[in-house]
C-alpha atoms as a PDB file:
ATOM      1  CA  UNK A   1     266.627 298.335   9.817  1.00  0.00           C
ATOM      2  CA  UNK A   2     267.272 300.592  12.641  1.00  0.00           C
ATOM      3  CA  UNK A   3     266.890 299.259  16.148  1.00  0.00           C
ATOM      4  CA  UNK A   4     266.957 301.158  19.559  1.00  0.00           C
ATOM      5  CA  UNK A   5     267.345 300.137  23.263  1.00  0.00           C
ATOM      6  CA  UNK A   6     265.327 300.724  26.135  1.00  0.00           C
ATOM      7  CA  UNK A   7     266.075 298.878  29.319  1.00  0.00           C
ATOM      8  CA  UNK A   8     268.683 296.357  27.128  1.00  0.00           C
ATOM      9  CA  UNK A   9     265.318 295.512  25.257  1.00  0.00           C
ATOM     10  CA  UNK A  10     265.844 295.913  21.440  1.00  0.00           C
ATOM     11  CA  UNK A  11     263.215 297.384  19.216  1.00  0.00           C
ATOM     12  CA  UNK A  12     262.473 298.255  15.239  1.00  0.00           C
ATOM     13  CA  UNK A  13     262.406 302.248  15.723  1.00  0.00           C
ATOM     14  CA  UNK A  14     258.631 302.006  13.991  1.00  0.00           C
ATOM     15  CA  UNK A  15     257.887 299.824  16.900  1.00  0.00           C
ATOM     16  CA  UNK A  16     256.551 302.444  19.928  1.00  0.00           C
ATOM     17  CA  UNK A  17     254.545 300.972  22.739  1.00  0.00           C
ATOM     18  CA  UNK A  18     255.537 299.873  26.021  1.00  0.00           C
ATOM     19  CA  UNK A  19     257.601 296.339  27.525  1.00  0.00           C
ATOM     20  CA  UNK A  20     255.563 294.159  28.434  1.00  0.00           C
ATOM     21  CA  UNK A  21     258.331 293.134  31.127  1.00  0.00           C
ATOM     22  CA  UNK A  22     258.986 296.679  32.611  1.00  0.00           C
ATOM     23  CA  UNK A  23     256.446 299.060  31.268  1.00  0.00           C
ATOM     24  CA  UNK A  24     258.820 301.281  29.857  1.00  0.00           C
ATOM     25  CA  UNK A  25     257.797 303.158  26.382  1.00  0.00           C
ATOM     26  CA  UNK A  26     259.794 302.520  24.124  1.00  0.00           C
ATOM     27  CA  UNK A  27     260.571 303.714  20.124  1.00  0.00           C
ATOM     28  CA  UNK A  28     261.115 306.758  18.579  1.00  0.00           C
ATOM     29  CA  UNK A  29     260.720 309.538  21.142  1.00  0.00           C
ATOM     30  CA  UNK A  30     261.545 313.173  20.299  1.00  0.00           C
ATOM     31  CA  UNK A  31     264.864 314.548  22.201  1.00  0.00           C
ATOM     32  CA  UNK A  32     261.925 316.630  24.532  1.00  0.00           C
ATOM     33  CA  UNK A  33     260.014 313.518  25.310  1.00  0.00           C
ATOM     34  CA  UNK A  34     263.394 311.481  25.704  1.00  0.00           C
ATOM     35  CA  UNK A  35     264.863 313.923  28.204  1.00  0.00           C
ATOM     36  CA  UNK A  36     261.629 314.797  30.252  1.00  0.00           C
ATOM     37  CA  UNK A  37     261.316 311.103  31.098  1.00  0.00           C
ATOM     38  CA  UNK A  38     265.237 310.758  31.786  1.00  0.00           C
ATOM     39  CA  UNK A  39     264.971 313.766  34.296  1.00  0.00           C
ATOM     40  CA  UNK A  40     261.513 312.305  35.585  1.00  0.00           C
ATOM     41  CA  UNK A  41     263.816 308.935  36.596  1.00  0.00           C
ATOM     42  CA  UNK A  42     267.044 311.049  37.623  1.00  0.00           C
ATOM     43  CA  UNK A  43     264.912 312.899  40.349  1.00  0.00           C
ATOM     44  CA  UNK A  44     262.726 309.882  41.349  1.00  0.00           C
ATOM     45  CA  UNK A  45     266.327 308.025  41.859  1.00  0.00           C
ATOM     46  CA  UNK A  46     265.614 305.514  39.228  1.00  0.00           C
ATOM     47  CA  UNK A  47     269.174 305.394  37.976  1.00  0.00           C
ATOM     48  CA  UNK A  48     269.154 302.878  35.500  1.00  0.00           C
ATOM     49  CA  UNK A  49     266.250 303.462  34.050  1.00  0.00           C
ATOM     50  CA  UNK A  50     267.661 307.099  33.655  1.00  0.00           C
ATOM     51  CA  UNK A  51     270.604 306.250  32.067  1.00  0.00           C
ATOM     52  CA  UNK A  52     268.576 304.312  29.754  1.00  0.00           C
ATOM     53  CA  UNK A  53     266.112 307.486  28.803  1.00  0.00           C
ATOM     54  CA  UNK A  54     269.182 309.710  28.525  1.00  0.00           C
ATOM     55  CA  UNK A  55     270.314 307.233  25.778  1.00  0.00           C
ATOM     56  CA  UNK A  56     267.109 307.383  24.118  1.00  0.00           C
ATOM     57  CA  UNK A  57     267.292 311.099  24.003  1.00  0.00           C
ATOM     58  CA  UNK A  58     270.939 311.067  22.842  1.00  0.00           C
ATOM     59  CA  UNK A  59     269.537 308.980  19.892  1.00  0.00           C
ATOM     60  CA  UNK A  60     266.773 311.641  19.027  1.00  0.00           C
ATOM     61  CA  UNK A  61     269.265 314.860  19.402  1.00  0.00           C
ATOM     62  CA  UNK A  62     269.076 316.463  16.104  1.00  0.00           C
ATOM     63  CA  UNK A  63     271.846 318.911  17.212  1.00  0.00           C
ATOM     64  CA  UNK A  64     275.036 319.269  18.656  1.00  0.00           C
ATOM     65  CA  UNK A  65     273.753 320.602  21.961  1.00  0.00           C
ATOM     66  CA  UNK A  66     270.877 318.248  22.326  1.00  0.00           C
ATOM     67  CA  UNK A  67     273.402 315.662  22.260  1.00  0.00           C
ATOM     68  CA  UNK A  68     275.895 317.601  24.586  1.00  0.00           C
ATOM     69  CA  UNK A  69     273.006 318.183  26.932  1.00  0.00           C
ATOM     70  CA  UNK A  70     271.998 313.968  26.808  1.00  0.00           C
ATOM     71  CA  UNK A  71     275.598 313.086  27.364  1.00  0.00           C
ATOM     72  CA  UNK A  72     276.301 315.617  30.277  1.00  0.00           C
ATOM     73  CA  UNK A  73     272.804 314.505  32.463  1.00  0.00           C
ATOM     74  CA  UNK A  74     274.413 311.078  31.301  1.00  0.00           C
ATOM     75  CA  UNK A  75     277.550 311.818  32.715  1.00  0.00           C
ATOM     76  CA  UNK A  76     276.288 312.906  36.182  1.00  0.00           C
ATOM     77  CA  UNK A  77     273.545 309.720  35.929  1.00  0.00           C
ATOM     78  CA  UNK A  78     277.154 307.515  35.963  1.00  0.00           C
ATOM     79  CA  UNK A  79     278.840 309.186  38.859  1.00  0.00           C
ATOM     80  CA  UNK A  80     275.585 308.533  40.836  1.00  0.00           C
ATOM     81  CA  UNK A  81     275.825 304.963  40.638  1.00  0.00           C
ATOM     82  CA  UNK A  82     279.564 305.537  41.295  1.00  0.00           C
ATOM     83  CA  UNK A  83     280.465 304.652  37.195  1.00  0.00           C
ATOM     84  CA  UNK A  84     283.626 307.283  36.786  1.00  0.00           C
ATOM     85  CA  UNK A  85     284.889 306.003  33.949  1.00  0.00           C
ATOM     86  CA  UNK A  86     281.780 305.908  32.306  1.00  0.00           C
ATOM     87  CA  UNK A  87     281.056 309.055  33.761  1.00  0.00           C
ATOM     88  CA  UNK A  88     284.731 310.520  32.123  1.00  0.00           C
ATOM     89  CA  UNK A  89     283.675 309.005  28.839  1.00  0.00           C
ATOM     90  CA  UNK A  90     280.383 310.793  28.095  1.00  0.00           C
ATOM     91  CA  UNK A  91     282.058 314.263  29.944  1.00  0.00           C
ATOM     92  CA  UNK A  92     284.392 313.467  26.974  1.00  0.00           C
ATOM     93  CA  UNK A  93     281.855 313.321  24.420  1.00  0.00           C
ATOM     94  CA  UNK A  94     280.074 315.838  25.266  1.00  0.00           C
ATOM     95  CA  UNK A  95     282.901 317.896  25.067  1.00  0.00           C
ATOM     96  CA  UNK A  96     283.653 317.257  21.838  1.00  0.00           C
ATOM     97  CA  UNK A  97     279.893 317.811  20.741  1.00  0.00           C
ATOM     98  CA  UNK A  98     280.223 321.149  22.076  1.00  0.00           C
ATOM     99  CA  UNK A  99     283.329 321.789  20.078  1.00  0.00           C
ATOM    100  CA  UNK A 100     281.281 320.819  17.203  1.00  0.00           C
ATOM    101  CA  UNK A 101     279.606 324.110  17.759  1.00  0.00           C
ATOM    102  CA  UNK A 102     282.533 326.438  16.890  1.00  0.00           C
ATOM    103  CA  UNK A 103     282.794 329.018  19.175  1.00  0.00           C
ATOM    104  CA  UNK A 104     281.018 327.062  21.857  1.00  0.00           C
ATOM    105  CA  UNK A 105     284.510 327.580  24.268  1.00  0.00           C
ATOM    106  CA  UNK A 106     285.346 331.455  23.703  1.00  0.00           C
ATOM    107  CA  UNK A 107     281.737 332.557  24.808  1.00  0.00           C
END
């Protein structure tokens, strides 16, 4: 059975409603949903709560650049709470989702 996280809470996937402990919604979001609510915490400087989202959408990306995109707002989510190695890690990644794409480097 598939889990997901949301706020280091754990989850069935069929399971969607909120924590009762932090409010958060949590289950199977689309990648859309996922990263409108991770950029909704990035800007409102809820960090952690961001990084969370941003893994939530990473988990929904059905592509190669969804998953690039999830991993680079990640990325930049980790050097604001001054994570660089974390921050190196899913630069990485996405990297290597991009090169997923083929020609993704010569354009």
């Amino acid at each position: 059975r598939s889990l997901i996280s949301a706020r280091r809470h754990f989850f069935p996937v069929a399971h969607v409603s909120s924590c009762a402990r932090c409010g958060l919604l949590v289950g199977r979001m689309s990648f859309a949903e996922a990263l409108a609510q991770a950029n909704e915490q990035f800007v409102d400087e809820a960090y952690d709560d961001a990084l969370d989202a941003y893994a939530a959408a990473l988990d929904a990306a059905a592509t190669a650049a969804q998953a690039a995109t999830a991993l680079t707002k990640r990325a930049n989510c980790h050097l604001k709470l001054d994570a660089h190695a974390a921050a190196l890690a899913d630069a990485d990644a996405a990297l290597a989702e991009l090169s997923a794409l083929g020609d993704a480097f010569t354009r």
